[in-house]
N, C-alpha and C. Protein backbone atom coordinates (compact mmCIF):
# COMPACT_ATOMS: atom_id res chain seq x y z
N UNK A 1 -3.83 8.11 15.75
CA UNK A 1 -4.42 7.88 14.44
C UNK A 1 -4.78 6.41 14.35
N UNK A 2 -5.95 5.94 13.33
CA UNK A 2 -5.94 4.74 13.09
C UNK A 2 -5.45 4.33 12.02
N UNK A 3 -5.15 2.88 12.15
CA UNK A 3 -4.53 2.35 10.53
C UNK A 3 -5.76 2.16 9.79
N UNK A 4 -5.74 2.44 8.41
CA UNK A 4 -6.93 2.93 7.70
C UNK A 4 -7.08 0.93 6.86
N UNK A 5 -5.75 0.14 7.22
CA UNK A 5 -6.72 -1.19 6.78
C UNK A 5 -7.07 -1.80 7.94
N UNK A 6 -6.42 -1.76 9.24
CA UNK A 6 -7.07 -3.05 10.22
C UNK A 6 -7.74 -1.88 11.51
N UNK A 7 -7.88 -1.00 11.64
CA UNK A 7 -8.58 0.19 12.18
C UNK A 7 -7.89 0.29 13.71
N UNK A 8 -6.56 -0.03 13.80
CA UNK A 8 -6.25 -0.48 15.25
C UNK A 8 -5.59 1.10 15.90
N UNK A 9 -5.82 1.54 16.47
CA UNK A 9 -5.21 2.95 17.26
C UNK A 9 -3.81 2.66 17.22
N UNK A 10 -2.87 3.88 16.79
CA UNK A 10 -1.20 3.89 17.01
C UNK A 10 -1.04 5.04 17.24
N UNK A 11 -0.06 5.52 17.56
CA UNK A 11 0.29 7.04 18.02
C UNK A 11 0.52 7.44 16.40
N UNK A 12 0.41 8.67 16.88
CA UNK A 12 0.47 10.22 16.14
C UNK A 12 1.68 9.76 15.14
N UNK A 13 2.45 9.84 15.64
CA UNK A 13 3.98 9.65 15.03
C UNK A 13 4.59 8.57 14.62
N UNK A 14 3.71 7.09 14.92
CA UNK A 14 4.12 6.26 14.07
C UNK A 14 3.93 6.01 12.48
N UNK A 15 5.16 4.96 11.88
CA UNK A 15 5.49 5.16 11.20
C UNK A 15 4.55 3.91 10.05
N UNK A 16 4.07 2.78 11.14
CA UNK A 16 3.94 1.80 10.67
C UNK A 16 2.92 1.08 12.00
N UNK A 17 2.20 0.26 11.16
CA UNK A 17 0.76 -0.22 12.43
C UNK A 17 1.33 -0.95 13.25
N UNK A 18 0.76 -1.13 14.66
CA UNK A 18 0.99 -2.03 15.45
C UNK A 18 1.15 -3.41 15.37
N UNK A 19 0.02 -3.47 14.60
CA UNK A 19 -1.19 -4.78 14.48
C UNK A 19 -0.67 -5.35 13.39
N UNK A 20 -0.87 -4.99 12.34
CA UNK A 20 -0.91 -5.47 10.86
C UNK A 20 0.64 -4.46 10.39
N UNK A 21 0.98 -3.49 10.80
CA UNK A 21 2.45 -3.52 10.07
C UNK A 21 2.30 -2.40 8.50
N UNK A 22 1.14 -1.96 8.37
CA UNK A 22 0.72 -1.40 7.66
C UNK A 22 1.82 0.48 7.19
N UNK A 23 2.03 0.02 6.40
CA UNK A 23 2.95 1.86 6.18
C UNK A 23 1.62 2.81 6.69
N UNK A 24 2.17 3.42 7.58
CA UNK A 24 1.52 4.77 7.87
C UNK A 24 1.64 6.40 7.67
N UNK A 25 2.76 6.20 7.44
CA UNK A 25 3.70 7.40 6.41
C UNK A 25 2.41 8.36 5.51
N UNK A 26 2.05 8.21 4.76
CA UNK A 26 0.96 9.13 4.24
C UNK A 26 -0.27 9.60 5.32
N UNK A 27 -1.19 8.09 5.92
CA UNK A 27 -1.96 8.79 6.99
C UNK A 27 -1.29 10.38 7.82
N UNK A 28 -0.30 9.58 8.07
CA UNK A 28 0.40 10.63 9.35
C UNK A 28 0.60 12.26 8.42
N UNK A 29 1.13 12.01 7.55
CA UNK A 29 1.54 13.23 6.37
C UNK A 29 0.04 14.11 5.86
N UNK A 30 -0.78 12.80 6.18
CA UNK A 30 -2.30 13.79 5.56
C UNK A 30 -3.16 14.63 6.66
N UNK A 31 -3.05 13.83 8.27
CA UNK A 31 -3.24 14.48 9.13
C UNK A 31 -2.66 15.93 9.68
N UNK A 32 -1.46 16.09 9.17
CA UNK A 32 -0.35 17.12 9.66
C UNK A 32 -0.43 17.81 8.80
N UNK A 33 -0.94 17.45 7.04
CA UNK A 33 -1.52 18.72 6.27
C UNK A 33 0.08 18.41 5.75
N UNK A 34 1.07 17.54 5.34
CA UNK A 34 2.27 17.84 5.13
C UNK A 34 2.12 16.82 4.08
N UNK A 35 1.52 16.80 2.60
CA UNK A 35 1.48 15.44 1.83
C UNK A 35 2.62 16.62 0.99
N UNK A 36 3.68 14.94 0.50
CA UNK A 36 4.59 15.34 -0.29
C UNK A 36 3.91 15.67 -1.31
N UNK A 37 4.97 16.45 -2.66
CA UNK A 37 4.08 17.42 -3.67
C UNK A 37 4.11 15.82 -5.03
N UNK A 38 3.82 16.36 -5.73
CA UNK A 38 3.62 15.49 -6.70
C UNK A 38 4.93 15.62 -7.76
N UNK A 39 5.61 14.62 -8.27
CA UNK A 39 7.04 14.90 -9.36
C UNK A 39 6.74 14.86 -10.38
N UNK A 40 6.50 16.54 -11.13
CA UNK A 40 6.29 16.39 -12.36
C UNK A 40 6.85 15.01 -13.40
N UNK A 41 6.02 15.03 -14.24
CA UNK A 41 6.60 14.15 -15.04
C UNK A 41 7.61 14.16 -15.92
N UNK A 42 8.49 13.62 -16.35
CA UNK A 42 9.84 14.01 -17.13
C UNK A 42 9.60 12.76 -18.41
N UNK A 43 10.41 13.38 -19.11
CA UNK A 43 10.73 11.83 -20.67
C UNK A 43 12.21 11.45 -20.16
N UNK A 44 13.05 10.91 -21.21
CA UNK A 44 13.92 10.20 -20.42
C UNK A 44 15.21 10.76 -20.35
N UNK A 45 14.47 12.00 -21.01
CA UNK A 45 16.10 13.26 -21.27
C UNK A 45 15.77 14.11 -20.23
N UNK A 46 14.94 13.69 -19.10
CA UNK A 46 14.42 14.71 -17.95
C UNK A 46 14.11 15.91 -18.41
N UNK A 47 13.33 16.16 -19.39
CA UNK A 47 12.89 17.18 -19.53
C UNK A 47 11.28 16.93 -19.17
N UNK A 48 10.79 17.99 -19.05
CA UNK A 48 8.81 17.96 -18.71
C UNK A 48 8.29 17.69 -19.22
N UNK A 49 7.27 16.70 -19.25
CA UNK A 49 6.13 16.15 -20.05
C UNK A 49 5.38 17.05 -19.80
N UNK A 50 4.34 17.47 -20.53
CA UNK A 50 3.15 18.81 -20.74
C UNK A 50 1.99 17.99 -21.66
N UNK A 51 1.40 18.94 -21.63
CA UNK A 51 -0.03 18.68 -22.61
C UNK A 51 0.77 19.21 -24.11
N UNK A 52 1.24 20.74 -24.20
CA UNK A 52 1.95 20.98 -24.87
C UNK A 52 2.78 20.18 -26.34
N UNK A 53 3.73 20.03 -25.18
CA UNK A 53 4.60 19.05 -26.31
C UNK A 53 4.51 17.40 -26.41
N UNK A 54 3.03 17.06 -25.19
CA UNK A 54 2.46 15.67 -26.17
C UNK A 54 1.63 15.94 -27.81
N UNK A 55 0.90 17.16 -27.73
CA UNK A 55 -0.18 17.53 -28.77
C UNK A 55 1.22 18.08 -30.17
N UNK A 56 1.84 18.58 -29.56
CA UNK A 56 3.36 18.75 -30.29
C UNK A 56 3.44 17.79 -31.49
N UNK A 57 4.20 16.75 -30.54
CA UNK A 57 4.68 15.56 -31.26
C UNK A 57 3.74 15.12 -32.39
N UNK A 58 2.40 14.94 -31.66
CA UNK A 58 1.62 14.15 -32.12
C UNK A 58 1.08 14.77 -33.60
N UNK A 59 1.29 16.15 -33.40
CA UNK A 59 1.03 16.71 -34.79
C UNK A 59 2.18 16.67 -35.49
N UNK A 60 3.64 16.57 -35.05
CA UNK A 60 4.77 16.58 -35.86
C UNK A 60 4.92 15.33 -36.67
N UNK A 61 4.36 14.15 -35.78
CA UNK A 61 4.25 12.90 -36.67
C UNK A 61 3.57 12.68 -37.47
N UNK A 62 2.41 13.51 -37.05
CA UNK A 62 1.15 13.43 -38.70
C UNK A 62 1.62 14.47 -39.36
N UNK A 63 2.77 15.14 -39.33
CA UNK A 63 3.10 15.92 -40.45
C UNK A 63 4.15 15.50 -41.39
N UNK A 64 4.76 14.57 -40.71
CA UNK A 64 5.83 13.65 -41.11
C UNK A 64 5.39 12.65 -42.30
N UNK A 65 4.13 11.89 -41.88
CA UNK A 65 3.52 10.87 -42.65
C UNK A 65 2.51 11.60 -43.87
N UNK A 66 2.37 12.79 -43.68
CA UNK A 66 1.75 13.41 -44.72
C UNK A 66 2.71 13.92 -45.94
N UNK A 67 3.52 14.48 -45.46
CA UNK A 67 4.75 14.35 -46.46
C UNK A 67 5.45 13.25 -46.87
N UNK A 68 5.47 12.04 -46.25
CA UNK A 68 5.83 11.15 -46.59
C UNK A 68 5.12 10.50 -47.95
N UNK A 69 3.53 10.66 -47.57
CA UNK A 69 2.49 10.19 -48.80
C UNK A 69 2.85 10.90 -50.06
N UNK A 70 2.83 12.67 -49.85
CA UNK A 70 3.03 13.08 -50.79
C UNK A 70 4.62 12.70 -51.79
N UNK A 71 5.27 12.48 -50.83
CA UNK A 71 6.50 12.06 -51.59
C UNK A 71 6.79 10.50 -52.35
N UNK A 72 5.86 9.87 -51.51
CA UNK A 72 5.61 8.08 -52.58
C UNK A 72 4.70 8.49 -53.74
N UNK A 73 3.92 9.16 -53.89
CA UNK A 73 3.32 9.93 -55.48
C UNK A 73 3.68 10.65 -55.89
N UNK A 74 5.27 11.51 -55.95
CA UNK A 74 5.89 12.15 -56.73
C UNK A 74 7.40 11.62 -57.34
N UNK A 75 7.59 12.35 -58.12
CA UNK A 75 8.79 11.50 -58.37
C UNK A 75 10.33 11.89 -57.95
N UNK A 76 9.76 13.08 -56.99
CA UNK A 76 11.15 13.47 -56.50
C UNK A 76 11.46 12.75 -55.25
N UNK A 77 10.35 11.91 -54.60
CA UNK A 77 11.03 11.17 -53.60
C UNK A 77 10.90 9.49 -53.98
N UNK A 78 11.15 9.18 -54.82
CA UNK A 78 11.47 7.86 -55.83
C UNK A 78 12.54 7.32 -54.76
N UNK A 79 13.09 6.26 -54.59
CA UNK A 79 13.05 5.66 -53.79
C UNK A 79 14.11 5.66 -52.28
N UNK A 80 13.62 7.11 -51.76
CA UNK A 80 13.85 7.30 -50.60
C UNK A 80 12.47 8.22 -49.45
N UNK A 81 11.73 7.82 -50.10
CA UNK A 81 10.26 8.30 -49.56
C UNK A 81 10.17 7.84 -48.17
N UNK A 82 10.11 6.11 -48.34
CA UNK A 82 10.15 5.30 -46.97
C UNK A 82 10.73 5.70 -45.29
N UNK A 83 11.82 6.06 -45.87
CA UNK A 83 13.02 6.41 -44.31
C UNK A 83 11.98 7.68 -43.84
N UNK A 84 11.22 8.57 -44.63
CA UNK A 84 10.30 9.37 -43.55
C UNK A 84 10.01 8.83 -42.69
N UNK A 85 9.05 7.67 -42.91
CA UNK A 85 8.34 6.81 -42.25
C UNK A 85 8.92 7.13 -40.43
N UNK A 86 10.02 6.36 -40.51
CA UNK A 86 11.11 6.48 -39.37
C UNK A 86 10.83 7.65 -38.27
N UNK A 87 10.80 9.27 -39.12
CA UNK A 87 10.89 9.98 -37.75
C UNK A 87 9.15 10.42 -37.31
N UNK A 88 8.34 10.05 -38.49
CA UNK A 88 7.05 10.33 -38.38
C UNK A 88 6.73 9.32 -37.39
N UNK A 89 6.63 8.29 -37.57
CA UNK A 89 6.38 6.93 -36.62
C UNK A 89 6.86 7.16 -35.02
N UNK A 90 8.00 7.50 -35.23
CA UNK A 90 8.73 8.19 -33.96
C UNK A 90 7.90 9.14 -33.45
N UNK A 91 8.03 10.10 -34.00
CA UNK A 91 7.10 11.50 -33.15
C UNK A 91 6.02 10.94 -32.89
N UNK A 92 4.91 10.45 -33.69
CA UNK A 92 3.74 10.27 -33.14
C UNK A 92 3.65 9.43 -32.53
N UNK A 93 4.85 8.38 -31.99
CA UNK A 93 4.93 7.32 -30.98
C UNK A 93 4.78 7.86 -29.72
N UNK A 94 5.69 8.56 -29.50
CA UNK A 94 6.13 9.30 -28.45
C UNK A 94 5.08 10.70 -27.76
N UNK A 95 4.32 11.25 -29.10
CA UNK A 95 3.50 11.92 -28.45
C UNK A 95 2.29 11.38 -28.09
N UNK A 96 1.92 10.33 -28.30
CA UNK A 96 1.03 9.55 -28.13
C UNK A 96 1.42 8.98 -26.69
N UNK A 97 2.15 8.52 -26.51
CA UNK A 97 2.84 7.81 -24.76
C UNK A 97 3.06 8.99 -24.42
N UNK A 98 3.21 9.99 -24.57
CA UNK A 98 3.40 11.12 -23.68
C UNK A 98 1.40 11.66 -22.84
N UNK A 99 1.09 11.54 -24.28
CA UNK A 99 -0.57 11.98 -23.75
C UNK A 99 -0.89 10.46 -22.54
N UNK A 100 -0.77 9.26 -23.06
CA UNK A 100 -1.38 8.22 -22.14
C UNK A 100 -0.96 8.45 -20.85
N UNK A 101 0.66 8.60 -20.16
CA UNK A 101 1.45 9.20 -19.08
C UNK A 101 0.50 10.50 -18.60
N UNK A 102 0.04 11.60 -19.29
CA UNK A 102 -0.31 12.21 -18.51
C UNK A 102 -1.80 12.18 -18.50
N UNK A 103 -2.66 11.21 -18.87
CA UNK A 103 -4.17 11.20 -18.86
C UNK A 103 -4.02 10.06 -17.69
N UNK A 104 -3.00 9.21 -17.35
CA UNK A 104 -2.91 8.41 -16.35
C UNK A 104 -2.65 9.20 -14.73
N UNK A 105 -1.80 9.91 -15.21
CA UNK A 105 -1.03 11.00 -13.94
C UNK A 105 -2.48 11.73 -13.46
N UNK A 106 -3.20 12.03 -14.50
CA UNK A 106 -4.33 13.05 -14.22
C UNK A 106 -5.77 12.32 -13.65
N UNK A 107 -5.90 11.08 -13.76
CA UNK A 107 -6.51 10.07 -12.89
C UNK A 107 -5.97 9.71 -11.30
N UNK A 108 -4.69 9.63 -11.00
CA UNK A 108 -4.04 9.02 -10.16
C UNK A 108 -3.50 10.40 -8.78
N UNK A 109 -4.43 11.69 -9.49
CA UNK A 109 -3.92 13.14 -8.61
C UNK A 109 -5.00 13.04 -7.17
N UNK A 110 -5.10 12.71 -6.34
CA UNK A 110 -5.85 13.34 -5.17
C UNK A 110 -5.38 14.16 -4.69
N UNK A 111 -6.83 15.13 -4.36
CA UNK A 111 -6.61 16.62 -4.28
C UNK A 111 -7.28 16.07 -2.91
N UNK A 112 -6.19 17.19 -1.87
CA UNK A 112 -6.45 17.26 -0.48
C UNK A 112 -8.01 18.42 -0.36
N UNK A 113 -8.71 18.03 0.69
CA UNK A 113 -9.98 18.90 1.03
C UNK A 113 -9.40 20.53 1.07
N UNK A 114 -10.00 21.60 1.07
CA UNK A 114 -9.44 22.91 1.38
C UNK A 114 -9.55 22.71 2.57
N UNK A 115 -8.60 23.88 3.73
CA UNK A 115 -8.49 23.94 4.90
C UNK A 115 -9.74 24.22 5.62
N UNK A 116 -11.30 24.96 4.92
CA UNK A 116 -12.27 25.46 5.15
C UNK A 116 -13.41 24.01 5.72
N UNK A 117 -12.66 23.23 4.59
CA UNK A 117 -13.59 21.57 5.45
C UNK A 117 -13.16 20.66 5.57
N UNK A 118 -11.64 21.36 6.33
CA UNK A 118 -10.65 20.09 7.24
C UNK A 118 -12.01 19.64 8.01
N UNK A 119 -11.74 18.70 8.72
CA UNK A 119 -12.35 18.22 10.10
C UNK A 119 -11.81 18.69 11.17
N UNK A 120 -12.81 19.01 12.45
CA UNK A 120 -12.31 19.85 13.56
C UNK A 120 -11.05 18.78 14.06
N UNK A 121 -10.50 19.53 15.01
CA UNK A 121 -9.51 18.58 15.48
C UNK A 121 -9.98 17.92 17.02
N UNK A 122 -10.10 16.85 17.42
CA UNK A 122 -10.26 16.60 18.53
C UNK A 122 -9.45 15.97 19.25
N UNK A 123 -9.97 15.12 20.25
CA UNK A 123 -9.06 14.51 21.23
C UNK A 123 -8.83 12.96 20.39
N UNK A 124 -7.41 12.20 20.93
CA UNK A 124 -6.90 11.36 20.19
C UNK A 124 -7.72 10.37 19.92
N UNK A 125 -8.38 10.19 21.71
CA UNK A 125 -8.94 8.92 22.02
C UNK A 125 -10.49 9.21 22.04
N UNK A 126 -10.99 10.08 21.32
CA UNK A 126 -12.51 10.26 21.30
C UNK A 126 -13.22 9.74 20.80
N UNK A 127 -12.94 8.91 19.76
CA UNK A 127 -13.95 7.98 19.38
C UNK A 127 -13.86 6.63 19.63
N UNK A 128 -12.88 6.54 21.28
CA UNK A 128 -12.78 5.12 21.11
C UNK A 128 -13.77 5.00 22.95
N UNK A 129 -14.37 4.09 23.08
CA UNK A 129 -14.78 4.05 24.73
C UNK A 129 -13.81 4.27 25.66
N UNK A 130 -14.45 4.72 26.77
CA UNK A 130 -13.34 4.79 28.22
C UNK A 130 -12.85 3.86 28.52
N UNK A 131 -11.82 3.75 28.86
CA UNK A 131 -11.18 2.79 29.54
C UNK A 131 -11.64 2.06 30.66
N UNK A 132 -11.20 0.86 31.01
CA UNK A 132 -11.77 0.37 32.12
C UNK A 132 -10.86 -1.25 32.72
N UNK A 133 -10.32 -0.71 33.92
CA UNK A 133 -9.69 -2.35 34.41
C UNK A 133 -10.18 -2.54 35.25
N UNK A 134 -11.82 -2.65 35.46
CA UNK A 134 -12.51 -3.59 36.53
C UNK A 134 -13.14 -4.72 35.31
N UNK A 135 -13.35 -5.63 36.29
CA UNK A 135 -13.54 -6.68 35.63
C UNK A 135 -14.94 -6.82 35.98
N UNK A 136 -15.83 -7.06 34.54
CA UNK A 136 -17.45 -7.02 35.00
C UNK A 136 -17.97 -8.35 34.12
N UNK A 137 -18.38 -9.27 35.43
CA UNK A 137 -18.83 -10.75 35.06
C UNK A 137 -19.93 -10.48 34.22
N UNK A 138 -20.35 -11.51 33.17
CA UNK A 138 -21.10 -11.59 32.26
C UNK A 138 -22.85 -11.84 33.08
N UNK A 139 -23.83 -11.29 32.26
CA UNK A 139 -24.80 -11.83 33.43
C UNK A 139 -25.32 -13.24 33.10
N UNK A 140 -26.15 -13.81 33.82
CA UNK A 140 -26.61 -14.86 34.77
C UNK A 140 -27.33 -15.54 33.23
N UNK A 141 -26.70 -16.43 33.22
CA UNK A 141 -27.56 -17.28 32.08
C UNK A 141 -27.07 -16.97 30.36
N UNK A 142 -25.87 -16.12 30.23
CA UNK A 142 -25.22 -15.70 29.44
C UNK A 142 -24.82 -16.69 28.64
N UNK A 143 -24.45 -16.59 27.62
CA UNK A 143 -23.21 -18.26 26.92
C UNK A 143 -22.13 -18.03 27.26
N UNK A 144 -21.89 -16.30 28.10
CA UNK A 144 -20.35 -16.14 28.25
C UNK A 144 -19.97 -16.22 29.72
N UNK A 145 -20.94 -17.15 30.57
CA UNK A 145 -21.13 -17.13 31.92
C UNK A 145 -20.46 -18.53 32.27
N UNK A 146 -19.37 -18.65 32.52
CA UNK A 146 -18.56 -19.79 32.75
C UNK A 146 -19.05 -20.62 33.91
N UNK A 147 -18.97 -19.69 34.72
CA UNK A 147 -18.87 -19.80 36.56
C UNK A 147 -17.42 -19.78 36.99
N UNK A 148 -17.33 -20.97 37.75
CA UNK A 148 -15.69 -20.86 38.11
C UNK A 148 -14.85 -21.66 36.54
N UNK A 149 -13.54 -21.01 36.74
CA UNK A 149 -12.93 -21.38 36.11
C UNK A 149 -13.05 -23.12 35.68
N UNK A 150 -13.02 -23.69 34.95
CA UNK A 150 -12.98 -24.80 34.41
C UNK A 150 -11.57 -25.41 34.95
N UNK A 151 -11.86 -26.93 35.39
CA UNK A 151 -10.87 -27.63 35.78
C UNK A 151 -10.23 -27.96 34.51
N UNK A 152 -8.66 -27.80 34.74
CA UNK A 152 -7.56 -28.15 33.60
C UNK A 152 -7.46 -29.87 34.22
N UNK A 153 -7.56 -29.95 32.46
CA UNK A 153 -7.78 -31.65 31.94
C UNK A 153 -6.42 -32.41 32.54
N UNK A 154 -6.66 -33.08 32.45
CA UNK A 154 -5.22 -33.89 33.53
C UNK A 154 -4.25 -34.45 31.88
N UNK A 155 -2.92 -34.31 32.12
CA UNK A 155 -1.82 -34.73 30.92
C UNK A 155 -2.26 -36.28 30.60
N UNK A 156 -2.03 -35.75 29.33
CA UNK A 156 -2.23 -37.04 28.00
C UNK A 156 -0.94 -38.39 29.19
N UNK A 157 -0.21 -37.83 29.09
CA UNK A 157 0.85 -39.10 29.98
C UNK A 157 0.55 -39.46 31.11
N UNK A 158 -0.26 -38.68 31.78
CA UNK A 158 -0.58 -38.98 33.21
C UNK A 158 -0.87 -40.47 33.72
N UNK A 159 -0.15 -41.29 34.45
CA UNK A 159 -0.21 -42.60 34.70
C UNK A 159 0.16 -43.34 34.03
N UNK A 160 1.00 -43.13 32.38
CA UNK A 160 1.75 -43.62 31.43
C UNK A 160 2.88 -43.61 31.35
N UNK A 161 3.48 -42.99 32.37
CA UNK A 161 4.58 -42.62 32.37
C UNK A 161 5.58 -43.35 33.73
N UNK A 162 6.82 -44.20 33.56
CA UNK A 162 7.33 -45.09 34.66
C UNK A 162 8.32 -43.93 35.26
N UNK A 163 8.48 -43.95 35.94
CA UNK A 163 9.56 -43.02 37.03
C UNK A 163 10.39 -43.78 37.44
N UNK A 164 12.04 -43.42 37.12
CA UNK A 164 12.93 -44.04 37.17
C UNK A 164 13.51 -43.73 38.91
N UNK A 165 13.74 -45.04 39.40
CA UNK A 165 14.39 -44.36 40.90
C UNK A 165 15.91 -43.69 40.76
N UNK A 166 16.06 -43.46 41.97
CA UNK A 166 17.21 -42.21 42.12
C UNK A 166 17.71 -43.31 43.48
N UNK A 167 18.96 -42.66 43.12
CA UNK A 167 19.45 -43.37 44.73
C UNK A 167 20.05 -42.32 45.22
N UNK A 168 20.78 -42.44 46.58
CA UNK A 168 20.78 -41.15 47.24
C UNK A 168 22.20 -39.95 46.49
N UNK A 169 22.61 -40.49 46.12
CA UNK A 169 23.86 -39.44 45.50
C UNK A 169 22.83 -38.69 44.14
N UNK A 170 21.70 -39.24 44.07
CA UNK A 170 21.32 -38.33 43.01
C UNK A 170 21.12 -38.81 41.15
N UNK A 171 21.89 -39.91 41.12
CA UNK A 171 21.68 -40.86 39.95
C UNK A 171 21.02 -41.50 39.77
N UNK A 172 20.01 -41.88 38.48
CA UNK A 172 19.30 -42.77 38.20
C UNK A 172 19.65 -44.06 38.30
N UNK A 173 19.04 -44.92 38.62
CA UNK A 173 19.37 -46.15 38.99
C UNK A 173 18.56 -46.97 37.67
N UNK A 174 17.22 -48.00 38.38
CA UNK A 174 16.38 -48.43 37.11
C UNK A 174 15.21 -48.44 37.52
N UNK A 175 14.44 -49.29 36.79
CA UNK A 175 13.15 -48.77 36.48
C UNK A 175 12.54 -49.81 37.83
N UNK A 176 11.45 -49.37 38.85
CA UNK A 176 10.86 -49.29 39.57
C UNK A 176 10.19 -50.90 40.02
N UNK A 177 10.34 -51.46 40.63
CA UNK A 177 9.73 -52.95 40.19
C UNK A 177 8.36 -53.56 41.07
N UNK A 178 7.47 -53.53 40.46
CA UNK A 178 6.08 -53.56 40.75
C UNK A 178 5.54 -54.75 41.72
């Protein structure tokens, strides 16, 4: 397979690019037809987020604040009308972040091709050229036509440098006298 950011060939079964280091974990999972499933969504009591009981809420809170109105213009909810406020505000908080969670989830779904227009399967190395370890000189007048190798530049120290004598046991002695 290739790594799908730096395009470099890795085996089948790796996990991670050669080159660049890239997670390969999904490539490999999408080739093999094995993509993990998707985790429904939950609230924070792990129960299921739905279309359902976002449209739920969202009407329970505008039912909340509608009774609430009616009760600040009557006089039977004189002055405890307000604390509605509380669970209306609530519900329609919540069913409201429940709809954004799943209009986000429902952007973020890729759907695999049907099996009918997989791509055929071929050989690993088929779209890459043949191999080759002969070595084929550039032609004649090329910019990539060297000739012989280039002579290596002689060391920055070369002739800067004093060489200390040795005497015969092998110890440095001193410096050389001209």
């Amino acid at each position: 397979m290739f790594c799908p950011k730096c395009g470099t060939q890795n085996p089948d079964d790796g996990r991670f690019c050669r080159s660049c280091g890239a997670d390969l974990g999904n490539v490999s999972a999408a080739l093999t037809g094995k993509l993990p499933k998707q985790h429904a969504l939950t609230d924070r009591k792990g129960r299921a987020i739905s279309w359902e009981s976002a449209v739920t809420k969202i009407f329970t809170g505008i039912a909340f604040l509608v009774v609430t109105g009616f009760l600040a213009n009557s006089p039977i909810g004189t002055g405890w009308w307000f604390w509605m406020l509380i669970p209306g505000f609530s519900a329609l908080g919540a069913g409201i972040a429940q709809f954004v969670q799943l209009k986000k989830a429902e952007q973020q779904v890729m759907f695999a091709p049907p099996a009918e227009n997989a791509l055929p399967k071929s050989a690993p190395n088929a779209a890459l050229p043949p191999t080759s370890t002969d070595y084929v000189a550039p032609p004649k007048g090329s910019i990539y036509d060297t000739g012989e190798f280039a002579e290596r530049p002689g060391s920055v120290t070369e002739g800067t440098t004093r060489h200390l004598e040795i005497n015969s046991d092998g110890e440095t002695m001193t410096l050389p006298k001209k």
